[in-house]
C-alpha atoms as a PDB file:
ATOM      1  CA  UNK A   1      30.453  37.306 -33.378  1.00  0.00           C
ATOM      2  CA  UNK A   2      30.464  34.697 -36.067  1.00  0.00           C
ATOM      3  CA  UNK A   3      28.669  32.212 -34.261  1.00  0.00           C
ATOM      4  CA  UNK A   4      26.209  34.721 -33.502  1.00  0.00           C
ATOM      5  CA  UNK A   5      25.324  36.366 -36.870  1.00  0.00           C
ATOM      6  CA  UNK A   6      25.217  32.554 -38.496  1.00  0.00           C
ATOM      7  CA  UNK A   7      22.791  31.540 -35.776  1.00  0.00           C
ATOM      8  CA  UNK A   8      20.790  35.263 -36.337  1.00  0.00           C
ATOM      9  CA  UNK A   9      20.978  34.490 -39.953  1.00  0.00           C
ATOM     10  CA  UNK A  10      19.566  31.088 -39.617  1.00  0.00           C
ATOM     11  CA  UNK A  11      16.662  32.114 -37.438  1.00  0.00           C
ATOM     12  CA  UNK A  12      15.528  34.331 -39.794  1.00  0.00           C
ATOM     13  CA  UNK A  13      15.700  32.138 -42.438  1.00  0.00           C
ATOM     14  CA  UNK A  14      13.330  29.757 -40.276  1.00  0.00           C
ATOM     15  CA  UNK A  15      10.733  32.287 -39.463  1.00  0.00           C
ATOM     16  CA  UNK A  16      10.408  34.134 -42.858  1.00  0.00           C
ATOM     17  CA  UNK A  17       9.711  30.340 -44.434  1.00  0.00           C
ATOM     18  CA  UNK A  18       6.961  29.733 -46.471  1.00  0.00           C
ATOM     19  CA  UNK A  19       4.749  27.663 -44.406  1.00  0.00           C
ATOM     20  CA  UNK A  20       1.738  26.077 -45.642  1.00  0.00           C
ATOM     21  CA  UNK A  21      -0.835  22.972 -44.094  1.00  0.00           C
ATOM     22  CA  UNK A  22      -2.820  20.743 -46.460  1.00  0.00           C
ATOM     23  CA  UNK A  23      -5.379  18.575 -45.245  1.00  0.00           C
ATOM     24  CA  UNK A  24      -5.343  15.850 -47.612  1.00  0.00           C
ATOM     25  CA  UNK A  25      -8.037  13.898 -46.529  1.00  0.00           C
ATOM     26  CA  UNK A  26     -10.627  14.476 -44.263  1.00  0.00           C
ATOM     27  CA  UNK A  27     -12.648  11.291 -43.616  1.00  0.00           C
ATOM     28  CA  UNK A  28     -13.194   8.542 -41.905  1.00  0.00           C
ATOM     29  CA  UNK A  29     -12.632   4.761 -42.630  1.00  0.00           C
ATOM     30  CA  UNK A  30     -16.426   4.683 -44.421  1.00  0.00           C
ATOM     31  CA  UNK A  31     -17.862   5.348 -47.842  1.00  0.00           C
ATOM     32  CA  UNK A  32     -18.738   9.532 -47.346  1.00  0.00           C
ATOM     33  CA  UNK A  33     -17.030  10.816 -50.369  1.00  0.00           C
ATOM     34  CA  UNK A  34     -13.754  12.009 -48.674  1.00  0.00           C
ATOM     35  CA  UNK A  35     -10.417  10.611 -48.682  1.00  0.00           C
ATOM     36  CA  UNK A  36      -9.467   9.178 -45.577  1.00  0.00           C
ATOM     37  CA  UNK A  37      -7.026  11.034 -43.284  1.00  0.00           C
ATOM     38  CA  UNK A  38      -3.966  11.979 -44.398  1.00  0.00           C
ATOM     39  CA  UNK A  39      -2.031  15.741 -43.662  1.00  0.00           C
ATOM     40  CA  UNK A  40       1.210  17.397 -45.889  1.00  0.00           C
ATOM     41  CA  UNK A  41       3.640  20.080 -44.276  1.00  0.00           C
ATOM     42  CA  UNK A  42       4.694  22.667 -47.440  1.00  0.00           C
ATOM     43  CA  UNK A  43       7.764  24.609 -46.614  1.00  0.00           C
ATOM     44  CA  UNK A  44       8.872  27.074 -49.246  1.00  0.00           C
ATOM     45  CA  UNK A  45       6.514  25.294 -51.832  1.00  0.00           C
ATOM     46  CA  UNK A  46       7.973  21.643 -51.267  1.00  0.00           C
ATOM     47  CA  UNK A  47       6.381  19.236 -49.511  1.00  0.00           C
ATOM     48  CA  UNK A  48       8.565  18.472 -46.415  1.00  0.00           C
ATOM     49  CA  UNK A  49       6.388  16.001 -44.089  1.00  0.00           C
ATOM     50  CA  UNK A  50       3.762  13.258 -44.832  1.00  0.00           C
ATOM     51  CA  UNK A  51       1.421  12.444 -41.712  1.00  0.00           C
ATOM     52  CA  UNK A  52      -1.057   9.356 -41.965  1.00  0.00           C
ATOM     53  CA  UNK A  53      -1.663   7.636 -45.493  1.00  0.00           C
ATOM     54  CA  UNK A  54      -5.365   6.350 -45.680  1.00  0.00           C
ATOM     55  CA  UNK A  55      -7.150   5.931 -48.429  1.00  0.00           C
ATOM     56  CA  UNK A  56      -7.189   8.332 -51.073  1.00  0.00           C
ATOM     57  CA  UNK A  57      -4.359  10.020 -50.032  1.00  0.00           C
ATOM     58  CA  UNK A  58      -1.810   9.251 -52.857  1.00  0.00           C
ATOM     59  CA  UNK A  59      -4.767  11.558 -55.102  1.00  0.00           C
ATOM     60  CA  UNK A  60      -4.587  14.143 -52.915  1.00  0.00           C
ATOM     61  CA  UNK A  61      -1.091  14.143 -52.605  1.00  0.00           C
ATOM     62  CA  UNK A  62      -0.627  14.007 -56.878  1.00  0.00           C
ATOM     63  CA  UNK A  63      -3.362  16.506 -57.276  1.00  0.00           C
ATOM     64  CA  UNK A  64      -1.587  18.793 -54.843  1.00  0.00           C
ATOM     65  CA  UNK A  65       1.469  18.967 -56.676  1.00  0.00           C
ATOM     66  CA  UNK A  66       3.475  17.177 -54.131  1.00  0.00           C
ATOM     67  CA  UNK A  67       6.696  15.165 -54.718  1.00  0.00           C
ATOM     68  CA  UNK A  68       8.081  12.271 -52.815  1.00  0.00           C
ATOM     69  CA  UNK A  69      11.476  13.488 -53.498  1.00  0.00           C
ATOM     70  CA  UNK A  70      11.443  16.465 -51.303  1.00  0.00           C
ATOM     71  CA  UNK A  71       9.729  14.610 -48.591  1.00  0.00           C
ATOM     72  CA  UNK A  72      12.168  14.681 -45.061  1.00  0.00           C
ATOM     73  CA  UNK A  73       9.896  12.148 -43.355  1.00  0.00           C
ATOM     74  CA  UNK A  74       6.912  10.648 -42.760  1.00  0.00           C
ATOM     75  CA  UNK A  75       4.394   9.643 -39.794  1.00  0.00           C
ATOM     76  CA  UNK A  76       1.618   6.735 -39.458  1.00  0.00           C
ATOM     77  CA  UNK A  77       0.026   8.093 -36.038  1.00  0.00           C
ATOM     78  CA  UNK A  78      -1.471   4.461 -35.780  1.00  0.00           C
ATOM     79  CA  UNK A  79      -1.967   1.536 -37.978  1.00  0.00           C
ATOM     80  CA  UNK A  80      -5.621   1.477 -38.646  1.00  0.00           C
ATOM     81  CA  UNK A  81      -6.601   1.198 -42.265  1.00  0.00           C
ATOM     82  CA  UNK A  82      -7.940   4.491 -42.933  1.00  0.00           C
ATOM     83  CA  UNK A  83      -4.886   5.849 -41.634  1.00  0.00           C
ATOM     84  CA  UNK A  84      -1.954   3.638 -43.724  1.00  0.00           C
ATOM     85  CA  UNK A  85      -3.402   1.878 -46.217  1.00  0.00           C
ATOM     86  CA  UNK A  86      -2.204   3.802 -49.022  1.00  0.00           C
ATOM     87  CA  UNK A  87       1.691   3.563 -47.532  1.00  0.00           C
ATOM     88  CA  UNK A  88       2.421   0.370 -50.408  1.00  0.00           C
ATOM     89  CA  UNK A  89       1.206   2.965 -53.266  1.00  0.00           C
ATOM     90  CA  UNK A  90       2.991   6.136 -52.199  1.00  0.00           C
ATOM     91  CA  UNK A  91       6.228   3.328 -51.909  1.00  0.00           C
ATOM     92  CA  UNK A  92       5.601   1.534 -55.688  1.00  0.00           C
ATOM     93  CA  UNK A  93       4.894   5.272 -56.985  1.00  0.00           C
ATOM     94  CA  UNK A  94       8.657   6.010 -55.466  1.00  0.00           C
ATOM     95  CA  UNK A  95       9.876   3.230 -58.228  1.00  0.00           C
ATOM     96  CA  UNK A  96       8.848   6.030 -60.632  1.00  0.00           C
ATOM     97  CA  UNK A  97      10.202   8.929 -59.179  1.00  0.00           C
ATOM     98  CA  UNK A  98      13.755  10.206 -59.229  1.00  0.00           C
ATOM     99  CA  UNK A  99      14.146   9.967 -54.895  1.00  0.00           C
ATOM    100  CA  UNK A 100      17.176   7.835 -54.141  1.00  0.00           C
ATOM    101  CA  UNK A 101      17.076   9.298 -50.406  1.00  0.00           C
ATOM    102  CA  UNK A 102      15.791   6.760 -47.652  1.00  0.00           C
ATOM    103  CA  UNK A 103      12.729   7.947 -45.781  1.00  0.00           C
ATOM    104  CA  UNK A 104      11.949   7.425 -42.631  1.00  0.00           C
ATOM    105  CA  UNK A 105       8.622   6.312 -41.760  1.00  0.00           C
ATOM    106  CA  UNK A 106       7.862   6.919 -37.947  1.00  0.00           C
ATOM    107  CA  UNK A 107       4.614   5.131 -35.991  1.00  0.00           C
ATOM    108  CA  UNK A 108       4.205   3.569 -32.812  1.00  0.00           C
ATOM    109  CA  UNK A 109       5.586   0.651 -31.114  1.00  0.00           C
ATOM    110  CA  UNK A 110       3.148  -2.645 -31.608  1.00  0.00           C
ATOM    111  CA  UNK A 111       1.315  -4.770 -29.364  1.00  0.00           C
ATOM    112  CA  UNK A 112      -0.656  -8.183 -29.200  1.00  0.00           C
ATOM    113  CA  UNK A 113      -3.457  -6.718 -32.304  1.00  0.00           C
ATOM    114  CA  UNK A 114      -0.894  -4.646 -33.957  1.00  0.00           C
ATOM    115  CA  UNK A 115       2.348  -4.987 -35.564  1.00  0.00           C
ATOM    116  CA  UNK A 116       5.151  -2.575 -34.992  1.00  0.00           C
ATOM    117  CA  UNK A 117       6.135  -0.389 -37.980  1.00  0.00           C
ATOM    118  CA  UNK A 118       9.124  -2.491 -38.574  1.00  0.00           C
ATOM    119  CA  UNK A 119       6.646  -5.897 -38.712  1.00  0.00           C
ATOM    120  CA  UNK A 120       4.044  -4.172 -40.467  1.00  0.00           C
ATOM    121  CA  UNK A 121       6.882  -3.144 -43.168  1.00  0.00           C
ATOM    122  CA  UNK A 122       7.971  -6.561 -43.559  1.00  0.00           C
ATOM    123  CA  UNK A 123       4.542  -7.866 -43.537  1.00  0.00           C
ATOM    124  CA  UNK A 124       4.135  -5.892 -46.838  1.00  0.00           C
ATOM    125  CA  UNK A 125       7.573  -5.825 -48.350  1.00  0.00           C
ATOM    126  CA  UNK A 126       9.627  -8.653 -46.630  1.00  0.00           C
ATOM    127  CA  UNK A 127      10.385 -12.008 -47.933  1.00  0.00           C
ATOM    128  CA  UNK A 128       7.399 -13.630 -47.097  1.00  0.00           C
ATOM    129  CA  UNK A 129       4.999 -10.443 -47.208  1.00  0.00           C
ATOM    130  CA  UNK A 130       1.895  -9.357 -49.328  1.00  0.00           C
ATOM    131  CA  UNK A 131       4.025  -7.119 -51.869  1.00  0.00           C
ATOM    132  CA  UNK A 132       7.319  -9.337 -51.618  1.00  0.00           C
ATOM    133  CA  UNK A 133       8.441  -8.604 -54.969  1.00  0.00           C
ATOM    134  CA  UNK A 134       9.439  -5.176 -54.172  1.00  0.00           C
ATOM    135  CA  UNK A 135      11.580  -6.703 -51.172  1.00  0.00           C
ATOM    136  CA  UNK A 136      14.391  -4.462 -51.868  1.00  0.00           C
ATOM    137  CA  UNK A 137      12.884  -1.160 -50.657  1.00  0.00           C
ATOM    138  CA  UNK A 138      13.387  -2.246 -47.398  1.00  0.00           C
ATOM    139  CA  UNK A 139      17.657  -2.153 -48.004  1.00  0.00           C
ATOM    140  CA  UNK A 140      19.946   0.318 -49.091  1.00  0.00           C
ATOM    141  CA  UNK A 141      20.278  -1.593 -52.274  1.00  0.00           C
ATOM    142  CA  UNK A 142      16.360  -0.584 -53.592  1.00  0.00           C
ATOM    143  CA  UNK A 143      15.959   0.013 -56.966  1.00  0.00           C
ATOM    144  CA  UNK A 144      14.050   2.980 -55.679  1.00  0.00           C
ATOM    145  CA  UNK A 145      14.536   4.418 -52.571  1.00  0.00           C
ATOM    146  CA  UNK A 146      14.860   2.356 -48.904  1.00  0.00           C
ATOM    147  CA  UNK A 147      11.996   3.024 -46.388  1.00  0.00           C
ATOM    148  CA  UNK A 148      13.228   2.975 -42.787  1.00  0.00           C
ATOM    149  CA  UNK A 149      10.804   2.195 -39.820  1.00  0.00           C
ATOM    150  CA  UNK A 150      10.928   4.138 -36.917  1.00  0.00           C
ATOM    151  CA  UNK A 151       9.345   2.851 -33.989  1.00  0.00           C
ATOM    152  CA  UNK A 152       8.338   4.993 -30.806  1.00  0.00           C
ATOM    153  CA  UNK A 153       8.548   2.901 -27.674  1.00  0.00           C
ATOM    154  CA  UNK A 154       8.337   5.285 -24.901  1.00  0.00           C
ATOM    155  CA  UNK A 155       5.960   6.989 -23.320  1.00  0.00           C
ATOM    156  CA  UNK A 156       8.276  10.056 -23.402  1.00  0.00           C
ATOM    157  CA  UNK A 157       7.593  13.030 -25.211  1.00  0.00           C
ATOM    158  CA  UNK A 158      10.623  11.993 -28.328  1.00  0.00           C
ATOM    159  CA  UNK A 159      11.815  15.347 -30.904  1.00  0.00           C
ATOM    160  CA  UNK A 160      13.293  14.758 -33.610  1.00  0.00           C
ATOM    161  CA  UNK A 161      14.822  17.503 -35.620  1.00  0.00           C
ATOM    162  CA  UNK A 162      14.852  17.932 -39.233  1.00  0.00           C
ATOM    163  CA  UNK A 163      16.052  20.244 -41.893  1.00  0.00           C
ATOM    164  CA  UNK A 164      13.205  22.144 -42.327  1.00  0.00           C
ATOM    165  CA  UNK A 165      11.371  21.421 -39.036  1.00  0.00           C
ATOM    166  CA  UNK A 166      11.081  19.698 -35.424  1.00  0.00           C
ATOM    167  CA  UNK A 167       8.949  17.090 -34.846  1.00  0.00           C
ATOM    168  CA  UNK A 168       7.466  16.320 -31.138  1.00  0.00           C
ATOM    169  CA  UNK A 169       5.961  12.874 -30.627  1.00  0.00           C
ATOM    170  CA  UNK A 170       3.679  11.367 -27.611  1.00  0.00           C
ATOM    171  CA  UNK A 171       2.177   8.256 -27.220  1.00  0.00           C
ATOM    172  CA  UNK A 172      -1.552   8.764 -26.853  1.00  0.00           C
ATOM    173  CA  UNK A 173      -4.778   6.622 -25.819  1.00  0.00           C
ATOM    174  CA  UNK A 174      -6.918   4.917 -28.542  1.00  0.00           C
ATOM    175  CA  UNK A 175      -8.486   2.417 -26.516  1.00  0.00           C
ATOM    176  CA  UNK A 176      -6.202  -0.870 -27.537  1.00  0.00           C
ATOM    177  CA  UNK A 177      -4.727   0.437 -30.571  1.00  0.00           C
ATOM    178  CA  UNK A 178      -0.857   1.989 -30.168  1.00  0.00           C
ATOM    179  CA  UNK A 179      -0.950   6.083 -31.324  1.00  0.00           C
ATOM    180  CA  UNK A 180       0.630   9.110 -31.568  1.00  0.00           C
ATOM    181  CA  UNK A 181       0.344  12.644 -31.616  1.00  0.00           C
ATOM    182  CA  UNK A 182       2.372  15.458 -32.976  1.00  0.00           C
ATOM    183  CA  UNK A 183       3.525  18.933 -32.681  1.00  0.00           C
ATOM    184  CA  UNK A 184       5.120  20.496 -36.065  1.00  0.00           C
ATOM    185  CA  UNK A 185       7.277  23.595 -35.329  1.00  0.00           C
ATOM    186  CA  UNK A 186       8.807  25.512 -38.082  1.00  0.00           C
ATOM    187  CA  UNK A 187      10.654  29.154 -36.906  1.00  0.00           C
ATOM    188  CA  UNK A 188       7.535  30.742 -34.424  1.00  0.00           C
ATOM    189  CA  UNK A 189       4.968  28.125 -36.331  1.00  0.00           C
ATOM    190  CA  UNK A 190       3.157  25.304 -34.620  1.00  0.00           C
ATOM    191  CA  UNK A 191       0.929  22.465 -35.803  1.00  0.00           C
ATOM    192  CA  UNK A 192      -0.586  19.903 -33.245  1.00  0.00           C
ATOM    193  CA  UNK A 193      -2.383  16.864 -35.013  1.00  0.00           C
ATOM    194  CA  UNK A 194      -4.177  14.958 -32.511  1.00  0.00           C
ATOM    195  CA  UNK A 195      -4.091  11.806 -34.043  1.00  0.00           C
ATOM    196  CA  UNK A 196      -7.196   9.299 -32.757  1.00  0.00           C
ATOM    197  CA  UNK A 197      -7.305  10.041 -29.081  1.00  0.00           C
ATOM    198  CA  UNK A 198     -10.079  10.416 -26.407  1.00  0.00           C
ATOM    199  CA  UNK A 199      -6.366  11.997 -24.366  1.00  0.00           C
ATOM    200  CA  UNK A 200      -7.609   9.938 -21.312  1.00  0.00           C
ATOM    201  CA  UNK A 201      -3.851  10.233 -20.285  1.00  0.00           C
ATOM    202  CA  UNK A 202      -3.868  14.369 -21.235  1.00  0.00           C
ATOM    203  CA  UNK A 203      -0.958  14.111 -23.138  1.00  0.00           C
ATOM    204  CA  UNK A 204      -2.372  16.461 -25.705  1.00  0.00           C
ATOM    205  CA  UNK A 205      -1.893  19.353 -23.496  1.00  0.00           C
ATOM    206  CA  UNK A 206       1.557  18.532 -23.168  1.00  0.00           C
ATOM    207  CA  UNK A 207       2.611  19.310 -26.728  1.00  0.00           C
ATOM    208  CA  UNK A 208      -0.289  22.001 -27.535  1.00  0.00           C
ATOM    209  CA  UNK A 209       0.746  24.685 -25.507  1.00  0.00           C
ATOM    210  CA  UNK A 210      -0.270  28.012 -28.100  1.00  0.00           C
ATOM    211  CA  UNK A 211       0.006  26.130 -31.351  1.00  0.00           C
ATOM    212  CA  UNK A 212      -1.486  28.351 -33.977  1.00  0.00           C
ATOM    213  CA  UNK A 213      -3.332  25.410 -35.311  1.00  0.00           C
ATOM    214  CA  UNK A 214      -4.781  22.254 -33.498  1.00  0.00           C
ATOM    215  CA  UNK A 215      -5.677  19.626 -36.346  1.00  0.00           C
ATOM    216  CA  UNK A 216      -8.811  17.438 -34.086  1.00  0.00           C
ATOM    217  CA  UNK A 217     -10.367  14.738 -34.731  1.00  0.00           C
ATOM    218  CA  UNK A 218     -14.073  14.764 -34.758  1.00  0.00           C
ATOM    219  CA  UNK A 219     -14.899  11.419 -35.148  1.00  0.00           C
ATOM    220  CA  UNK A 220     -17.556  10.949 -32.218  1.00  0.00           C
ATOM    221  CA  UNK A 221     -20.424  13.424 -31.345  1.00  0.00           C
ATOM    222  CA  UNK A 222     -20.848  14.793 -27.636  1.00  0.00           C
ATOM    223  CA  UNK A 223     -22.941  11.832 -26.738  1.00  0.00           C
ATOM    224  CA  UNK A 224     -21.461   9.310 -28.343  1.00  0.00           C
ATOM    225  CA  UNK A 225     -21.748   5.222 -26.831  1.00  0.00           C
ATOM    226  CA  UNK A 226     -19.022   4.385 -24.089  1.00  0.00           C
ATOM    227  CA  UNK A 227     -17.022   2.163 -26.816  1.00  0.00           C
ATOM    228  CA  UNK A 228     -16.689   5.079 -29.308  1.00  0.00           C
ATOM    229  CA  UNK A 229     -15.230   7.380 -25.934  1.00  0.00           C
ATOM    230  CA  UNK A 230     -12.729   5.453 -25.236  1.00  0.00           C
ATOM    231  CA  UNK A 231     -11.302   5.593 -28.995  1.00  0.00           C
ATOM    232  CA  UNK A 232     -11.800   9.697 -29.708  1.00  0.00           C
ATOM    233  CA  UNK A 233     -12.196  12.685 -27.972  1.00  0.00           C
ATOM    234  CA  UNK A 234     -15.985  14.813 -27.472  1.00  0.00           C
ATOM    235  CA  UNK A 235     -16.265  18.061 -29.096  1.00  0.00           C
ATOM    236  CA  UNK A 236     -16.038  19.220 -25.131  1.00  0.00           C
ATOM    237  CA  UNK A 237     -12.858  17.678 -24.696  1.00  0.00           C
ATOM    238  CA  UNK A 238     -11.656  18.892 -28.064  1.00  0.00           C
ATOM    239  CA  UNK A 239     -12.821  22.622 -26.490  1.00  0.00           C
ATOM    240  CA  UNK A 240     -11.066  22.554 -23.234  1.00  0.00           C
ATOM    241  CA  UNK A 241      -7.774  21.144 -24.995  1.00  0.00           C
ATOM    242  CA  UNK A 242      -7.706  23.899 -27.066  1.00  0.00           C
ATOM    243  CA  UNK A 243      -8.763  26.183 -24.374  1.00  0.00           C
ATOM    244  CA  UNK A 244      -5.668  25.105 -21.571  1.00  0.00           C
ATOM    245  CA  UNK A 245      -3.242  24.936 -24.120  1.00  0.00           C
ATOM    246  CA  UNK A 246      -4.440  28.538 -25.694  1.00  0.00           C
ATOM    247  CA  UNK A 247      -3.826  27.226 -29.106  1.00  0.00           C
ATOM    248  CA  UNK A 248      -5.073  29.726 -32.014  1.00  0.00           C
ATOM    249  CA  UNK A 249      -7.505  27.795 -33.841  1.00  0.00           C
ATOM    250  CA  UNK A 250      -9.238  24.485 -34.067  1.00  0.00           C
ATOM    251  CA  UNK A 251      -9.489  22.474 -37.527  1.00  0.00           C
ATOM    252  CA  UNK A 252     -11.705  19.532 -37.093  1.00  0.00           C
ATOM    253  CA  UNK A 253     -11.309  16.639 -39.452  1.00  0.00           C
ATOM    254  CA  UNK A 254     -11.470  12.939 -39.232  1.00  0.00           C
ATOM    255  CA  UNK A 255     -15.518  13.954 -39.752  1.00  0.00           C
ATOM    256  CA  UNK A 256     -17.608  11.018 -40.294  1.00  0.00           C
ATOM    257  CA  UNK A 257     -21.078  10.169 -41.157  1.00  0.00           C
ATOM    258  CA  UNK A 258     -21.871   9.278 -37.105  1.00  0.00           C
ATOM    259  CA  UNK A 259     -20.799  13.221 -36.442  1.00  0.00           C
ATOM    260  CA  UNK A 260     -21.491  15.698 -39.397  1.00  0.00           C
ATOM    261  CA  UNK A 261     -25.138  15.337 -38.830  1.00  0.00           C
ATOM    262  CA  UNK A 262     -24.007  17.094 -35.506  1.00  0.00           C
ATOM    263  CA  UNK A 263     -21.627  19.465 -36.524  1.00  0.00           C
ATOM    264  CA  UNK A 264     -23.990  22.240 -35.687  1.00  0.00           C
ATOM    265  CA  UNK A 265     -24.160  21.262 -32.050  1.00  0.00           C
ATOM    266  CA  UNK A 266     -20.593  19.899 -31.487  1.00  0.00           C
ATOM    267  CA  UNK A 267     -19.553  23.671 -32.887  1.00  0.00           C
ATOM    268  CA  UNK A 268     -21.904  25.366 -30.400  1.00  0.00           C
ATOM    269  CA  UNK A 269     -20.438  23.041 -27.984  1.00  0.00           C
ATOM    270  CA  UNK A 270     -16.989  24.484 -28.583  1.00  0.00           C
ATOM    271  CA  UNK A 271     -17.773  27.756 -29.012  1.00  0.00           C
ATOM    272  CA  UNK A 272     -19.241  27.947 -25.715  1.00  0.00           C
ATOM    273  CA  UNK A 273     -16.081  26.718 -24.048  1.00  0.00           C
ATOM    274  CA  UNK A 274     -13.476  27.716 -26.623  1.00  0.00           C
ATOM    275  CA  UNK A 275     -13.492  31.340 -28.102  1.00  0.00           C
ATOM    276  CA  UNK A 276     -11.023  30.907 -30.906  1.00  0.00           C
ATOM    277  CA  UNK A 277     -11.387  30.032 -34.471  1.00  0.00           C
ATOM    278  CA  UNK A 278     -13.415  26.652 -35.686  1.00  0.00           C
ATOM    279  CA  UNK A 279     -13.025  25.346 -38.788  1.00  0.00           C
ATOM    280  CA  UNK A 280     -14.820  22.209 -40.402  1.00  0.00           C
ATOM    281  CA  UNK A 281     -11.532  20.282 -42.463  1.00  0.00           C
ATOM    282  CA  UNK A 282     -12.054  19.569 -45.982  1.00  0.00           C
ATOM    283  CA  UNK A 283     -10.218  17.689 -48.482  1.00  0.00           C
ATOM    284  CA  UNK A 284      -7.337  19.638 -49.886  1.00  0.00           C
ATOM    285  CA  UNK A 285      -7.997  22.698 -47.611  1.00  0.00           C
ATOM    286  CA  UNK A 286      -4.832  25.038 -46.888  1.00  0.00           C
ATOM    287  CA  UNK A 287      -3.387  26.979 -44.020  1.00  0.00           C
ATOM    288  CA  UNK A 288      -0.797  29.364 -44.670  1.00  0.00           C
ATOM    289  CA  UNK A 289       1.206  31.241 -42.294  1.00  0.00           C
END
């Protein structure tokens, strides 16, 4: 009877959470006035979960309130620019902050154009790397907090749990560059962020299945060049994702200069396929559940 009231007790502690998305950027890797992408998971008004870093994001993240020191992780669905850039300023800002926790900063494994997490850490902070005066974040003995690299090898669908929330990671396809995507559950909460995908391998479905929001990147229009295709998904695929894994509603971000003068017709092209909500992503824009 114990076990059973501390477990009731605990699930509804989980699903009457405050639970709020921010979209802290929602650009691309050009000049178009947004800050590139970068997402923040609030749980009972305390940022709990960092997901990509590119540029702008640190501004978003100070003008949202946010602190580093209730953070429980982080992710870097790939290792493009405009998705980790800003990682070495949220790290020196951490110098400044009272977080002595380590943080765990999760990405994918590397290949022949990309480093893994743990060499693109030491490329920044090691002894020989760009920023190698701040060395010590990258041991327990940091005169701010460590940073720990965690590197996803396998094509696996990997959870991790969390305090405050479970994490679901898959490898996805973005052409030659290594990626993720991720499923955020909190209580009866989900939140799928497709990362840069065209899901040639469908792994999207896998870990989509009725989330109440599907973050998707919208980085190509329907009729985009065969290059672009095999880096991102069509507003078409984006639809009948959304539509076989009956997820709630569609936020598309990751909008760039090559699609908004489309966004009327990739929306019609969802619509007619998909018959939940569409939303266009904007910088700082919250979902609350």
């Amino acid at each position: 009877m114990k076990s059973f009231l501390t477990l009731l007790l605990l699930s509804t502690l989980l699903f009457s959470a405050n639970v709020k998305f921010e979209i802290l950027g929602s650009g691309g890797p050009e000049l178009d006035g947004r800050a590139s992408t970068s997402y923040l998971l609030w749980i009972d008004d305390e940022a709990k979960l960092l997901v990509d870093m590119g540029s702008g994001s640190m501004l978003r993240f100070e003008e949202s309130g946010a602190k580093l020191e209730t953070l429980e992780a982080t992710v870097l669905t790939h290792l493009h620019i405009d998705h980790s850039v800003d990682l070495p300023s949220f790290v020196k800002a951490g110098f400044f902050s009272s977080r002595s926790e380590p943080l765990e900063i999760i990405a994918p494994d590397g290949n022949e154009l990309f480093p893994s997490i743990g060499e693109f850490l030491n490329n920044l902070f090691g002894k020989h790397g760009a920023y190698r005066y701040m060395n010590d974040v990258l041991s327990s003995q940091s005169d701010s907090f460590q940073i720990i690299p965690y590197r996803i090898k396998s094509d696996k669908i990997i959870t991790k749990q969390y305090k405050d929330f479970t994490l679901t990671l898959i490898r996805v396809h973005h052409g030659i560059v290594p990626a993720l995507a991720l499923r955020i559950d909190v209580g009866s909460k989900s939140i799928v962020i497709s990362g840069d995908t065209n899901d040639e391998d469908e792994n999207l479905e896998k870990i989509a299945k009725n989330a109440d929001l599907f973050i998707a990147h919208h980085a190509i229009p329907e009729h985009a060049e065969k290059f672009a295709k095999d880096l991102h998904m069509t507003p078409s695929i984006i639809a009948n994702i959304a539509k076989k894994a009956n997820v709630k509603k569609i936020i598309l971000t990751h909008r760039m200069n090559r699609t908004r003068t489309h966004e009327v017709e990739s929306l019609k092209i969802i619509k007619n396929i998909f018959k939940g909500e569409v939303i266009f992503a904007e910088d700082r824009m919250t979902f609350k559940f």
